[in-house]
Protein backbone atom coordinates (compact mmCIF):
# COMPACT_ATOMS: atom_id res chain seq x y z
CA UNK A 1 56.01 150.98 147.83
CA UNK A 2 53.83 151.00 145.11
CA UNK A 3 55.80 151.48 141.52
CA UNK A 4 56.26 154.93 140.14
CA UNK A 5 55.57 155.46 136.46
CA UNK A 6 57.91 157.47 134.77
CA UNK A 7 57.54 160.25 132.93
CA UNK A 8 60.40 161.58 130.25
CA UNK A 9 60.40 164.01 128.13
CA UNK A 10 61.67 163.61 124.49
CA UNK A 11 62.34 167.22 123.20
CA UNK A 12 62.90 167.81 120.88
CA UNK A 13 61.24 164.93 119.40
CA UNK A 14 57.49 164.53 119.34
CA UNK A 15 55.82 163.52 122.57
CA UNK A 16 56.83 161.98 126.13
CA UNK A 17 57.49 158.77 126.93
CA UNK A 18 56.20 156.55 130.38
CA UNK A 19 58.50 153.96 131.51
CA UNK A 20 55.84 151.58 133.52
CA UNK A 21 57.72 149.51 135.86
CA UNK A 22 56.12 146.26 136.42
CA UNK A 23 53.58 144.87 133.26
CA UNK A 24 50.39 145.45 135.68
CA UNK A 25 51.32 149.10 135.53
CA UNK A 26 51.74 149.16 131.95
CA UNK A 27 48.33 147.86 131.35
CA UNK A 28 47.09 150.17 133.32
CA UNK A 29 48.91 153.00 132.36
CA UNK A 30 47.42 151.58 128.81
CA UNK A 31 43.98 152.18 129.72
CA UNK A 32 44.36 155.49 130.86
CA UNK A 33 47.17 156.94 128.14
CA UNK A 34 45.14 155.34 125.04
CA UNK A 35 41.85 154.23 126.45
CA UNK A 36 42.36 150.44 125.27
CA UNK A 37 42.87 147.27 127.33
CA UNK A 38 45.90 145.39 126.93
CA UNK A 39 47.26 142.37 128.20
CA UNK A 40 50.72 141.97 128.30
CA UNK A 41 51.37 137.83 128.21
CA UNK A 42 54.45 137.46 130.78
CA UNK A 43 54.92 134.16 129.63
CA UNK A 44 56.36 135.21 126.32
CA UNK A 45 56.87 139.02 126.61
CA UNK A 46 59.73 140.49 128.17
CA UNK A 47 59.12 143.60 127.33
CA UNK A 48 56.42 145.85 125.41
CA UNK A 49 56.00 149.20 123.78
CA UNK A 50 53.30 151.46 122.62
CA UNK A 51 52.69 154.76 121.28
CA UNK A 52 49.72 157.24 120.17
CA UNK A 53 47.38 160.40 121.28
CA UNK A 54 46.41 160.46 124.38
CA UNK A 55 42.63 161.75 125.11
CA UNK A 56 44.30 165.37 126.29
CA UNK A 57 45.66 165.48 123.05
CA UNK A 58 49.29 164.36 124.29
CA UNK A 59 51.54 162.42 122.16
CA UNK A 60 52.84 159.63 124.68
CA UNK A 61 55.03 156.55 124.21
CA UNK A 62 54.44 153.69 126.93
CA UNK A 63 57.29 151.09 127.60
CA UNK A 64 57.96 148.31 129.88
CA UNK A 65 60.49 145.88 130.26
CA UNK A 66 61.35 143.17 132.60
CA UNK A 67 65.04 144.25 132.91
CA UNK A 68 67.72 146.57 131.05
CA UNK A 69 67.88 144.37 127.99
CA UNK A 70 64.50 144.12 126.96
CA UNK A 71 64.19 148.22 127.88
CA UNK A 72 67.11 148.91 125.40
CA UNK A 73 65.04 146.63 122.97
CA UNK A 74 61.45 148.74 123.78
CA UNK A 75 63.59 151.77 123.33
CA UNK A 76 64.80 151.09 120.34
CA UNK A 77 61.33 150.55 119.15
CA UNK A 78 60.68 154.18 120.62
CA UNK A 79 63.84 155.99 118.70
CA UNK A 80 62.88 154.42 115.61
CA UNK A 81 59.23 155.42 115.83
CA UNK A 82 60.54 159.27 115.84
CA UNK A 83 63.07 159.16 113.58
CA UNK A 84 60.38 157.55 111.14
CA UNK A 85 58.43 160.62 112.28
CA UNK A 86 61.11 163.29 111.82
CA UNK A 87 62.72 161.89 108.74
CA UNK A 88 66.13 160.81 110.19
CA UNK A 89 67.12 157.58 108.49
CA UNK A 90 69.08 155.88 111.29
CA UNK A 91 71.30 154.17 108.57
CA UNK A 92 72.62 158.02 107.84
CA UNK A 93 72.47 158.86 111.18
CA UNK A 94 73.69 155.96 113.40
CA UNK A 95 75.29 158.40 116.20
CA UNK A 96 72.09 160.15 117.15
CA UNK A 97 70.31 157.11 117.34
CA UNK A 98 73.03 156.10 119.65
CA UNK A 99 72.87 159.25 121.88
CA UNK A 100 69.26 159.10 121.96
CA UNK A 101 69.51 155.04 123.29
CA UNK A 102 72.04 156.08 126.02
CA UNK A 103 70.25 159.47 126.88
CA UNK A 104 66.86 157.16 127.34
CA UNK A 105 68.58 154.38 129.16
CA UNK A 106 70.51 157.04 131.67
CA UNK A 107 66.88 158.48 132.88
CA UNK A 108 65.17 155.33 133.21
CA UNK A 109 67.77 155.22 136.22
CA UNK A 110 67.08 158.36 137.71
């Protein structure tokens, strides 16, 4: 079966994010999201993440990770990004950061 990228919305943060779940799909899903190659080097990445417009005008963040420790790393990355976008400083605000990592990781598994 061939891997299903996933698609999660962040309301009500900026954007979506795409969980890619083997690193061929996330360089493709590359191309097509920011119209860039990019080749992910499996030999020292675990994991990789993203973000920017989209050519429909979409805000997207792209992830992948080679298991559930380098996702919660990628995102991390992700959280971070839109609380520097919103203004939350995760230092004042270490709780939502946590909800957000726990609401990201629980629908990666769905």
């Amino acid at each position: 079966m061939k891997p299903k990228l996933r698609k999660i919305p962040l309301k009500p943060y900026l954007g979506v994010l795409y969980v890619a779940e083997t690193a061929k799909q996330f360089e493709s899903a590359h191309k097509r999201l920011f119209g860039e190659s990019f080749k992910v080097d499996k030999a020292t990445d675990g994991g990789w993440w993203n973000s920017g417009h989209t050519p429909k005008g979409e805000y997207a963040h792209l992830v992948w990770a080679a298991d559930r420790n380098y996702l919660a790393h990628e995102l991390a990355h992700v959280i971070l990004h839109l609380f520097k976008e919103t203004s939350i400083d995760p230092r004042e605000s270490d709780e939502a950061f946590c909800y957000m990592l726990h609401h990201l990781l629980q629908a990666t598994e769905q």
